[in-house]
PDB file of N, CA and C in Angstrom:
ATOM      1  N   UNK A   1       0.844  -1.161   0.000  1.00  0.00           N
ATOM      2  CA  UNK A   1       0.000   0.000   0.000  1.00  0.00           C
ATOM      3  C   UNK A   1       0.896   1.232   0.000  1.00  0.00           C
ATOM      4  N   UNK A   2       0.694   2.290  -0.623  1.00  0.00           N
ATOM      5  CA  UNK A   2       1.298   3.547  -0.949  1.00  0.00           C
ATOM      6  C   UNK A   2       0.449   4.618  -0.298  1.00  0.00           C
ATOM      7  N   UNK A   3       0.906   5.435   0.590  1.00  0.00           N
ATOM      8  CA  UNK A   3      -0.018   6.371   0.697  1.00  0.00           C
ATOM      9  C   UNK A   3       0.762   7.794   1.108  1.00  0.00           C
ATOM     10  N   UNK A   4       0.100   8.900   0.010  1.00  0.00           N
ATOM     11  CA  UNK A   4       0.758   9.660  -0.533  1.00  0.00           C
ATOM     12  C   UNK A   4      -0.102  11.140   0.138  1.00  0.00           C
ATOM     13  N   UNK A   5       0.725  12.003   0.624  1.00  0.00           N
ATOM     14  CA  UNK A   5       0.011  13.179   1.134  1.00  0.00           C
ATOM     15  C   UNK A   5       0.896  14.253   0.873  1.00  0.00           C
ATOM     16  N   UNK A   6       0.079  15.615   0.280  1.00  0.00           N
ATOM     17  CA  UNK A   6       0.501  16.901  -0.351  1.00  0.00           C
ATOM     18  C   UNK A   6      -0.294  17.983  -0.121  1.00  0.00           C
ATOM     19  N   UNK A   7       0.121  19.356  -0.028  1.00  0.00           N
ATOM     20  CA  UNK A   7      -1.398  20.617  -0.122  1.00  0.00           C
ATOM     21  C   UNK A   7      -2.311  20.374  -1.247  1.00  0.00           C
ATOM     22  N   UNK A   8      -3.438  20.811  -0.387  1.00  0.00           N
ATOM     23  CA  UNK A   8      -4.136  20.494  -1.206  1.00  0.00           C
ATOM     24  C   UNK A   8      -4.367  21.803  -2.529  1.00  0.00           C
ATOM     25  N   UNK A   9      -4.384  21.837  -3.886  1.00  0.00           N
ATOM     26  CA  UNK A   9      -4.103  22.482  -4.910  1.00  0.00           C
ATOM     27  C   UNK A   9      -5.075  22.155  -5.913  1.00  0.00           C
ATOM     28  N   UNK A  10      -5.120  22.960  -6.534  1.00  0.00           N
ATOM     29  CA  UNK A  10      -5.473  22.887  -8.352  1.00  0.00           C
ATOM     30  C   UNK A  10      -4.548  21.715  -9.176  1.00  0.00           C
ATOM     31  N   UNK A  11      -5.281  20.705  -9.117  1.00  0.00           N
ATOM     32  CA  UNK A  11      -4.593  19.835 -10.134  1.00  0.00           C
ATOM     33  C   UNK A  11      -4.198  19.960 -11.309  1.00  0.00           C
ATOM     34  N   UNK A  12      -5.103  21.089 -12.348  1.00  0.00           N
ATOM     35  CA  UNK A  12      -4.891  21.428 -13.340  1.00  0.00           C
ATOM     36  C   UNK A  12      -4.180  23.032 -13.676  1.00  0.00           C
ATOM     37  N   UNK A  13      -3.541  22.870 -12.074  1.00  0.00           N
ATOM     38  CA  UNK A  13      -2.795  24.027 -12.614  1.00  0.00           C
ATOM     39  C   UNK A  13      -0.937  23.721 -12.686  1.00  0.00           C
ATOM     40  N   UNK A  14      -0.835  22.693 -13.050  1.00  0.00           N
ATOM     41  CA  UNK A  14       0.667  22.099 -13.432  1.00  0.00           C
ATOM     42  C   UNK A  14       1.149  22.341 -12.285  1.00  0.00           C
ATOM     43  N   UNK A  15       1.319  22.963 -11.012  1.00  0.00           N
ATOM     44  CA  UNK A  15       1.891  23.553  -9.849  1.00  0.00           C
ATOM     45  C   UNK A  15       2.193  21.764  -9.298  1.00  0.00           C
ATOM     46  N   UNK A  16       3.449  21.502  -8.979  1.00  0.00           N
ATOM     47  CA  UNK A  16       3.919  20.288  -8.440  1.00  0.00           C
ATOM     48  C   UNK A  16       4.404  20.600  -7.095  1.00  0.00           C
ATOM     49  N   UNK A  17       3.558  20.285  -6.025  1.00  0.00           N
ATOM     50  CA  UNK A  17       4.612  20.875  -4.791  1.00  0.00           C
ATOM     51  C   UNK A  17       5.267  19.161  -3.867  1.00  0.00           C
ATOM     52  N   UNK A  18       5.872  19.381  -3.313  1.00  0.00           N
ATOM     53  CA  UNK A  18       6.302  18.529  -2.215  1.00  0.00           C
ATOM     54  C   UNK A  18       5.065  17.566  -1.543  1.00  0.00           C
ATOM     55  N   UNK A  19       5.516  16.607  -0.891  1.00  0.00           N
ATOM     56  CA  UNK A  19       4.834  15.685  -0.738  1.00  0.00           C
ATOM     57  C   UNK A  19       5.289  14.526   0.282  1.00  0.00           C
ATOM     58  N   UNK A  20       4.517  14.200   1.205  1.00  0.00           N
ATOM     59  CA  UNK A  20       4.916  12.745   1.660  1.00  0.00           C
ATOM     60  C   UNK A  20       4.637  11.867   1.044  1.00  0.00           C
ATOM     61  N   UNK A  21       5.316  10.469   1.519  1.00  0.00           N
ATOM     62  CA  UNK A  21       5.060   9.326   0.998  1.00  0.00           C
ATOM     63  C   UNK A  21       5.596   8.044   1.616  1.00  0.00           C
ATOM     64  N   UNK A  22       4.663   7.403   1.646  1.00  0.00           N
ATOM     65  CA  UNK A  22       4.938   5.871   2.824  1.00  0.00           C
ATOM     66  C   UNK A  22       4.495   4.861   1.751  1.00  0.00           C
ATOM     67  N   UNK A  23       5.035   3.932   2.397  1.00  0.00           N
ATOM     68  CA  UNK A  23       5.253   2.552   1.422  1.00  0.00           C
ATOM     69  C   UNK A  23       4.970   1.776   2.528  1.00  0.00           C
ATOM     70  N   UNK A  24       3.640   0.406   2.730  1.00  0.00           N
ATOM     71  CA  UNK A  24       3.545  -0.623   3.289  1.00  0.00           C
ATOM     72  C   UNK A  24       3.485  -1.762   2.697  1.00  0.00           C
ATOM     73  N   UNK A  25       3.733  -2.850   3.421  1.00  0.00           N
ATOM     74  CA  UNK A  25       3.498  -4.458   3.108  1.00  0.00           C
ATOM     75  C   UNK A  25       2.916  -4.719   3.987  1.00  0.00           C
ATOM     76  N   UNK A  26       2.121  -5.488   3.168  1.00  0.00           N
ATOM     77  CA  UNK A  26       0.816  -6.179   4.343  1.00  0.00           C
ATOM     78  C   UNK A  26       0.814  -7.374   4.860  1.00  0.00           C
ATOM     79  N   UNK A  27       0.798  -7.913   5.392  1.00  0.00           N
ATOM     80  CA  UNK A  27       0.941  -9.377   6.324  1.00  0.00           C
ATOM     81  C   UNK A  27       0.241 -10.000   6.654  1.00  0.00           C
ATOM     82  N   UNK A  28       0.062 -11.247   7.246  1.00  0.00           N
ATOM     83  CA  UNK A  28      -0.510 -11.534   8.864  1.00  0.00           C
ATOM     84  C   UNK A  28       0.008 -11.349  10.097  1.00  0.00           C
ATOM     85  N   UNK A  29       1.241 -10.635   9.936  1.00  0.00           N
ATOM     86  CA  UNK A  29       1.983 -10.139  11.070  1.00  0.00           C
ATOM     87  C   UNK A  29       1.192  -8.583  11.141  1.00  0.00           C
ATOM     88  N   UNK A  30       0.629  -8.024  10.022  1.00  0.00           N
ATOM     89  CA  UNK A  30       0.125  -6.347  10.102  1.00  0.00           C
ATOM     90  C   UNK A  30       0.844  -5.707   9.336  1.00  0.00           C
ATOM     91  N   UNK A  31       0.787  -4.457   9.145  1.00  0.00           N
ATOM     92  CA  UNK A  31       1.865  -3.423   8.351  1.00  0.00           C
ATOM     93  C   UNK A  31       2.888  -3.470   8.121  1.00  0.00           C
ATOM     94  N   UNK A  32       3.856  -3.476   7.376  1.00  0.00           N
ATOM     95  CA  UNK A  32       5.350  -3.767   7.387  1.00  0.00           C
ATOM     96  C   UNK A  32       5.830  -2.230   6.954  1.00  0.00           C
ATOM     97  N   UNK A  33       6.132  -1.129   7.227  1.00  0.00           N
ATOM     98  CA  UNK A  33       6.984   0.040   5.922  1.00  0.00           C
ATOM     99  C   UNK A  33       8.446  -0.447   5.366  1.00  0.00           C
ATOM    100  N   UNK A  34       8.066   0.020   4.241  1.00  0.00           N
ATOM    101  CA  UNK A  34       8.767  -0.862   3.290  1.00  0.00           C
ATOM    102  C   UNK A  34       9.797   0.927   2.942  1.00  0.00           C
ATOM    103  N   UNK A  35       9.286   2.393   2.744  1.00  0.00           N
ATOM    104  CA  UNK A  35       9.704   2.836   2.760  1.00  0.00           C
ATOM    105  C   UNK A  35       8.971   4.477   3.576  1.00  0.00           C
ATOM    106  N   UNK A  36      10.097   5.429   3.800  1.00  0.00           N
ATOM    107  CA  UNK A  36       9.020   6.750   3.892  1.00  0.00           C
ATOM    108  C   UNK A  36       9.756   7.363   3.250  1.00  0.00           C
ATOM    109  N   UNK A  37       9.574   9.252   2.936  1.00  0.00           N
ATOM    110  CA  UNK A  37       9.754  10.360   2.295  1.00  0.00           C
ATOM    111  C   UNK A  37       8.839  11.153   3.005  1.00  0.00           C
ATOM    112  N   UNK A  38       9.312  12.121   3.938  1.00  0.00           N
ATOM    113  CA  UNK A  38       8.350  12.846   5.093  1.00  0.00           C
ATOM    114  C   UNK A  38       8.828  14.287   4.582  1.00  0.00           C
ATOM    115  N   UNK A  39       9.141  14.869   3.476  1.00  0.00           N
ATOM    116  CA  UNK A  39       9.739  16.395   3.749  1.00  0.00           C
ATOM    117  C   UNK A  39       8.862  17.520   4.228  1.00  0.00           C
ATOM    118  N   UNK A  40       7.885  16.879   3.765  1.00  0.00           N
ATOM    119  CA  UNK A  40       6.427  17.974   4.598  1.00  0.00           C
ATOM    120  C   UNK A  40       6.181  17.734   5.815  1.00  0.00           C
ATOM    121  N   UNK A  41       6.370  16.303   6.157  1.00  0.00           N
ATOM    122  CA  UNK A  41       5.713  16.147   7.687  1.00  0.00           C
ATOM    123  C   UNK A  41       4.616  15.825   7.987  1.00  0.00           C
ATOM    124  N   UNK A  42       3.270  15.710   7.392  1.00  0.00           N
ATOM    125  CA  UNK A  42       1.841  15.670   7.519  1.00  0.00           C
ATOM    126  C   UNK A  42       2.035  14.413   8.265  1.00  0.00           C
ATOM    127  N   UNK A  43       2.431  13.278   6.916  1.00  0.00           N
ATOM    128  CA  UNK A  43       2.457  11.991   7.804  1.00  0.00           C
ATOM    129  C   UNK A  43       3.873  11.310   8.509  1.00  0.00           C
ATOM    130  N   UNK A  44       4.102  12.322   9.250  1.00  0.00           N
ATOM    131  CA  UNK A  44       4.863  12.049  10.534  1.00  0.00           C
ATOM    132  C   UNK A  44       4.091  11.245  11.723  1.00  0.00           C
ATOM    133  N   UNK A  45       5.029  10.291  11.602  1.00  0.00           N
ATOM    134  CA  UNK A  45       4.105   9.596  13.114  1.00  0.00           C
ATOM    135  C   UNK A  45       3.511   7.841  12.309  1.00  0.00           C
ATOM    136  N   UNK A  46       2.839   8.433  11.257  1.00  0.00           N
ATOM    137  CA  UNK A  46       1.802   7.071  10.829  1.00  0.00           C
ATOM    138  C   UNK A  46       3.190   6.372   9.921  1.00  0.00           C
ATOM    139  N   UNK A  47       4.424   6.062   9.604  1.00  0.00           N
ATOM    140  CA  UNK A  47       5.186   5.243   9.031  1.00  0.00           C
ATOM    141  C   UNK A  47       5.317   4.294  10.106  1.00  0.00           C
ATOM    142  N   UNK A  48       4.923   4.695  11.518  1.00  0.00           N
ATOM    143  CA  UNK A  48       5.086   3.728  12.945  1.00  0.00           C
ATOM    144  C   UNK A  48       4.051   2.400  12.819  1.00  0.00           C
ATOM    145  N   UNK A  49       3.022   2.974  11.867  1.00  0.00           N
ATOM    146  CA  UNK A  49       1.799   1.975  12.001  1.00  0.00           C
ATOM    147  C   UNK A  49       2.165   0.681  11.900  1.00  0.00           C
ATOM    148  N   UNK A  50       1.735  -0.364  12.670  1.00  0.00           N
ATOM    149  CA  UNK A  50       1.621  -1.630  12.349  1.00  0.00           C
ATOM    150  C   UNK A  50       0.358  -2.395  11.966  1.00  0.00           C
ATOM    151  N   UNK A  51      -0.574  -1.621  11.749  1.00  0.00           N
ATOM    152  CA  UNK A  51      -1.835  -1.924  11.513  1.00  0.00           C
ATOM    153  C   UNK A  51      -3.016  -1.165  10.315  1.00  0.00           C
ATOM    154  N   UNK A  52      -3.761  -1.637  10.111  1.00  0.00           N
ATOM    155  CA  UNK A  52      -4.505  -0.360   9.332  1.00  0.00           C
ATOM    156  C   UNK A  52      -5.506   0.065  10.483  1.00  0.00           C
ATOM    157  N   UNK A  53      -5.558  -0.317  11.486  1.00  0.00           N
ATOM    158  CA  UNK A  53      -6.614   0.655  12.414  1.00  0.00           C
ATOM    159  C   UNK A  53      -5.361   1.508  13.104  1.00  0.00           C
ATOM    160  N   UNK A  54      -4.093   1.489  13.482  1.00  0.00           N
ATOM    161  CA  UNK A  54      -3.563   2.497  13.594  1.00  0.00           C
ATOM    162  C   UNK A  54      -3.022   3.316  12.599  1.00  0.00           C
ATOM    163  N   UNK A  55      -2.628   2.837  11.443  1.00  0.00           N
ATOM    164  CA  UNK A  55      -2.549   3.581  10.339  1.00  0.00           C
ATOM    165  C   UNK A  55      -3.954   4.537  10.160  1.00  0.00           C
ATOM    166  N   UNK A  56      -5.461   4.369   9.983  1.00  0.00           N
ATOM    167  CA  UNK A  56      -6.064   5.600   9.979  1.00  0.00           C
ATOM    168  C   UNK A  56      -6.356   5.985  11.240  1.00  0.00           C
ATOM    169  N   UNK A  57      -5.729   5.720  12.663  1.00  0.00           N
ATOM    170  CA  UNK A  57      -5.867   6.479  13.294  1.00  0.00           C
ATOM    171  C   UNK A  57      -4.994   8.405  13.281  1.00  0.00           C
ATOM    172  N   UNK A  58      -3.777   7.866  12.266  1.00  0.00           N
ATOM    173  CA  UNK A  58      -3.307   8.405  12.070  1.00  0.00           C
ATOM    174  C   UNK A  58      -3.574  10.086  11.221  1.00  0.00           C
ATOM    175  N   UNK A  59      -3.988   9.285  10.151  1.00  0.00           N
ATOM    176  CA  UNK A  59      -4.830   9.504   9.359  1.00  0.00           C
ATOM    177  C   UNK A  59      -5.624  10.522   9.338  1.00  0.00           C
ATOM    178  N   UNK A  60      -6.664  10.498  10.426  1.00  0.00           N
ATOM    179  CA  UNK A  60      -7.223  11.357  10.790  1.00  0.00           C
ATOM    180  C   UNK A  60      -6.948  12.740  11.319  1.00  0.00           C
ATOM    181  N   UNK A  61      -5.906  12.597  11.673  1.00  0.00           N
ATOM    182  CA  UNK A  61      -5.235  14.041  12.211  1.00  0.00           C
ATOM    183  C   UNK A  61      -5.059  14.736  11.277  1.00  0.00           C
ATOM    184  N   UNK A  62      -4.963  14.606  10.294  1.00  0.00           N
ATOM    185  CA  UNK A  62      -4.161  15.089   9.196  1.00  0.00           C
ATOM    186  C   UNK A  62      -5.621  16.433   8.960  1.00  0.00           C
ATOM    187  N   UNK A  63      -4.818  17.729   8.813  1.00  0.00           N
ATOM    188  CA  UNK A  63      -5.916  18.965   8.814  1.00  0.00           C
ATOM    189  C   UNK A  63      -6.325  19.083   7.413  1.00  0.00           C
ATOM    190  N   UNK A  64      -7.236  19.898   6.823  1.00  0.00           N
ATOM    191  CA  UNK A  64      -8.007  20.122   5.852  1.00  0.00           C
ATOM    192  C   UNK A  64      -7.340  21.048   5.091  1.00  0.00           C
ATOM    193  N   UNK A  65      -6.466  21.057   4.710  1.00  0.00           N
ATOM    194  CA  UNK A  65      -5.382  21.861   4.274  1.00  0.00           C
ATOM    195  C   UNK A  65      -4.646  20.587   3.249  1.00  0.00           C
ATOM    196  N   UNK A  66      -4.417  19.605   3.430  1.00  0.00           N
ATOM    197  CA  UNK A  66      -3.792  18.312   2.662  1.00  0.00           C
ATOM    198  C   UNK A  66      -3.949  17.438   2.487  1.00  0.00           C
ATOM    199  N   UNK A  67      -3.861  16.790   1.266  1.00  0.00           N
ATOM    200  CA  UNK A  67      -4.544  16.087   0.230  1.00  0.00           C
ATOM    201  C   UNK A  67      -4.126  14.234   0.794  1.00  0.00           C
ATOM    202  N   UNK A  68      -4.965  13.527   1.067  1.00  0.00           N
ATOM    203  CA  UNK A  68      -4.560  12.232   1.047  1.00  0.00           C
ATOM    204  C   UNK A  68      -4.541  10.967   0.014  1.00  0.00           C
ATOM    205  N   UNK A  69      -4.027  10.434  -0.577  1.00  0.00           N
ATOM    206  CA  UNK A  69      -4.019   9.260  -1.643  1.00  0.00           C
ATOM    207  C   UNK A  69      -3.810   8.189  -1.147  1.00  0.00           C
ATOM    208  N   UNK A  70      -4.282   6.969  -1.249  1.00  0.00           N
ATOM    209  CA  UNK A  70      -4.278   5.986  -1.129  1.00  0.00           C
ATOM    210  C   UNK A  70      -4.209   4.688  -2.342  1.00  0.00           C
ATOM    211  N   UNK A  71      -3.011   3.952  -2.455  1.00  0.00           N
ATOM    212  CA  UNK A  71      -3.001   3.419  -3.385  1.00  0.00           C
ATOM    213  C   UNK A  71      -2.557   1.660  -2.952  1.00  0.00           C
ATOM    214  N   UNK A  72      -3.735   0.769  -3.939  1.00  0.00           N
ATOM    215  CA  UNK A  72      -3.302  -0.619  -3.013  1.00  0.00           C
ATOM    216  C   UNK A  72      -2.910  -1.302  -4.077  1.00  0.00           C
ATOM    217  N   UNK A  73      -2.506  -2.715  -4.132  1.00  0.00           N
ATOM    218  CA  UNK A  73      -2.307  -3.464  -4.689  1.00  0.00           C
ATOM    219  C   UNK A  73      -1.997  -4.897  -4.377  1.00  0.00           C
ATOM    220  N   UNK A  74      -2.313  -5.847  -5.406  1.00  0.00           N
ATOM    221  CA  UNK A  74      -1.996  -7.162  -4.344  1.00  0.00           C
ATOM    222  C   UNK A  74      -1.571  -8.364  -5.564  1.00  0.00           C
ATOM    223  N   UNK A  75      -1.086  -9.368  -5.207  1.00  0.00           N
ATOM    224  CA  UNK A  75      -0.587 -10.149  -6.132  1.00  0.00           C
ATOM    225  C   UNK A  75      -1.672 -11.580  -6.023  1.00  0.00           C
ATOM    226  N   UNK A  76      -2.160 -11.859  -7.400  1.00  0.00           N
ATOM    227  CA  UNK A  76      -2.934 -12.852  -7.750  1.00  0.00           C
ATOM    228  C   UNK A  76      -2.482 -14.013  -8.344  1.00  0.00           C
ATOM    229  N   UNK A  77      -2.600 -15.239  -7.845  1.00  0.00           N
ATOM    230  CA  UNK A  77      -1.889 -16.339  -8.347  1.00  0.00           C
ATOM    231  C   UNK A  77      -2.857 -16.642 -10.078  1.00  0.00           C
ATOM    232  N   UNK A  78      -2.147 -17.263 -11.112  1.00  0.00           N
ATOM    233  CA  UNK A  78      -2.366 -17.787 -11.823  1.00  0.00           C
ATOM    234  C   UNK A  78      -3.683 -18.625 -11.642  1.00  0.00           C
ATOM    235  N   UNK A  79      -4.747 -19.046 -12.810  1.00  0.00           N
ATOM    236  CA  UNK A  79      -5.409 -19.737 -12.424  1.00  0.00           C
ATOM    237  C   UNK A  79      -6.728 -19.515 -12.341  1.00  0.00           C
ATOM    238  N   UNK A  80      -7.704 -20.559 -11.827  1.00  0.00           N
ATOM    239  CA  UNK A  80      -8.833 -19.437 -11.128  1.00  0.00           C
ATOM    240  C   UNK A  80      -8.841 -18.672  -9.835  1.00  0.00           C
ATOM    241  N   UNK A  81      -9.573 -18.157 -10.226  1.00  0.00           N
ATOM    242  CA  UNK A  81      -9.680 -17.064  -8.954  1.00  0.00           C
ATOM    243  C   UNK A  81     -10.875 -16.527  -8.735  1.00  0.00           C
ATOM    244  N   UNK A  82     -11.340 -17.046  -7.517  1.00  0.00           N
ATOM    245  CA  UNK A  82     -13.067 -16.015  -7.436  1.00  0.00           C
ATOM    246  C   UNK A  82     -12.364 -14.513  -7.055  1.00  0.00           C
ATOM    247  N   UNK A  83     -13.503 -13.863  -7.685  1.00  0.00           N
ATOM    248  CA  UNK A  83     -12.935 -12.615  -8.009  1.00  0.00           C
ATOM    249  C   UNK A  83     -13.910 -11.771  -6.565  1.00  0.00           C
ATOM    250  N   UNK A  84     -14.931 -12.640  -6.589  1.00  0.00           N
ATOM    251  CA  UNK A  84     -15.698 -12.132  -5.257  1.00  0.00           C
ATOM    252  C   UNK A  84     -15.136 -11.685  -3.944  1.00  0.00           C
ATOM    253  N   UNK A  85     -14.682 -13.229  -3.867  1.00  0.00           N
ATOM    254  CA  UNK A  85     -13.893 -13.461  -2.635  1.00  0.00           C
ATOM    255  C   UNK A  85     -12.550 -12.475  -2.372  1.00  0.00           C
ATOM    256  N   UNK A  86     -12.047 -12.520  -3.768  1.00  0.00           N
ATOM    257  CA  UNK A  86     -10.823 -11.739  -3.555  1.00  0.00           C
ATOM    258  C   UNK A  86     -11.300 -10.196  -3.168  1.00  0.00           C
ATOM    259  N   UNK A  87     -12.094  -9.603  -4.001  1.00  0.00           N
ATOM    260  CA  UNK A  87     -12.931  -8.002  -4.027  1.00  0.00           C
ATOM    261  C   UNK A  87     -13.211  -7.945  -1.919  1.00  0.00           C
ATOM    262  N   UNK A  88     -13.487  -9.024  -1.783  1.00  0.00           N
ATOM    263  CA  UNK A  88     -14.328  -8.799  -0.185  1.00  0.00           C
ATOM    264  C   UNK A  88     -13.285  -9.129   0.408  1.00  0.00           C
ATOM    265  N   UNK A  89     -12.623  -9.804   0.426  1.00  0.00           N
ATOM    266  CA  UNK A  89     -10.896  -9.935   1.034  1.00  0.00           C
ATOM    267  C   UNK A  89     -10.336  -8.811   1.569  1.00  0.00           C
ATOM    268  N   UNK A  90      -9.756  -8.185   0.106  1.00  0.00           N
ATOM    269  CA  UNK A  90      -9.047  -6.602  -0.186  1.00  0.00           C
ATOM    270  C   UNK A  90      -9.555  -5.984   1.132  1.00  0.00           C
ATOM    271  N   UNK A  91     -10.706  -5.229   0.413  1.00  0.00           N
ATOM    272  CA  UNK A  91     -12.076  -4.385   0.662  1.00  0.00           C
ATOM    273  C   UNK A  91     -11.527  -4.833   2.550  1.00  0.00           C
ATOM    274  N   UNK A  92     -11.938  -5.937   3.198  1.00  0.00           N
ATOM    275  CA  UNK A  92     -11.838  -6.261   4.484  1.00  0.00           C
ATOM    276  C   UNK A  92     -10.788  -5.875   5.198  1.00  0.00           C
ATOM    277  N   UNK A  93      -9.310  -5.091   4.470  1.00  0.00           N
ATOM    278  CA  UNK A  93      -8.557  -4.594   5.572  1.00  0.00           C
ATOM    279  C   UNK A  93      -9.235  -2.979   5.645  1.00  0.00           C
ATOM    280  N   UNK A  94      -9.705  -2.680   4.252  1.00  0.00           N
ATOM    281  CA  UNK A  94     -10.171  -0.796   5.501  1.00  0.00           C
ATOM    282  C   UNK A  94     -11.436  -0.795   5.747  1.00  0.00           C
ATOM    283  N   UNK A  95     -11.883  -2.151   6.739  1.00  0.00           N
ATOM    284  CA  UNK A  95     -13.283  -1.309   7.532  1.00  0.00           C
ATOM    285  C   UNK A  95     -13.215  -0.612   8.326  1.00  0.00           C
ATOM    286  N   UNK A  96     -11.827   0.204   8.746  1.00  0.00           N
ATOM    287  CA  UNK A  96     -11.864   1.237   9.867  1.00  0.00           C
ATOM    288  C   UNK A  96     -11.962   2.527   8.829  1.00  0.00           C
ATOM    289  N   UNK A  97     -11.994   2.066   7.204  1.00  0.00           N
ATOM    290  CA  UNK A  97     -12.617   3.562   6.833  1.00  0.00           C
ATOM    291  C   UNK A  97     -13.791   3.619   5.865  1.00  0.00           C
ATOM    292  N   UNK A  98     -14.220   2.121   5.999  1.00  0.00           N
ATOM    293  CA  UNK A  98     -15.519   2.275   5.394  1.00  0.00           C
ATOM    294  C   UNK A  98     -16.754   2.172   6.292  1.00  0.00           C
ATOM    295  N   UNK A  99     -16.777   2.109   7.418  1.00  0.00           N
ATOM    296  CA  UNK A  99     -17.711   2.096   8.401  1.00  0.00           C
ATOM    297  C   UNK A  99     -18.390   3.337   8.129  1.00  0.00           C
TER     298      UNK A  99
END
């Protein structure tokens, strides 16, 4: 999981500013960071997460002033694959932000 935080701006106004950025692996052990890039600071603190309920506890602090992204991904074996199961899988690590 990638999750990426910047001011919040005009997207379409080419303006590129600075940015955090955290890198997780996900487990059955919980969160792993795989990397950070903090030059702003927003998400200072949440690269500690070992979890996704402390990861958006984190989260939440973050003021209305900057932009949050969230980006997931996961690796699918060859084969079949219920696609259900997998969709409700995923989906099942952020019920602390789909509640």
């Amino acid at each position: 999981m990638y999750v990426v935080s910047s001011y919040v701006h005009d997207r379409d106004s080419g303006v590129h500013t600075e940015h955090d950025a955290l890198m997780f692996r996900c487990s059955p052990a919980g969160l792993q960071q795989m990397l950070h890039r903090l030059p702003v600071g927003v998400l200072r603190g949440a690269e500690t997460a070992t979890s996704f309920a402390s990861l958006a506890e984190r989260l939440r602090l973050i003021d209305d002033y900057h932009w949050v992204d969230m980006y997931t991904g996961t690796h699918v074996p060859k084969g079949d694959v219920d696609l259900t199961d997998l969709h409700c899988r995923v989906l099942s690590y952020f019920d602390a932000w789909l509640r």
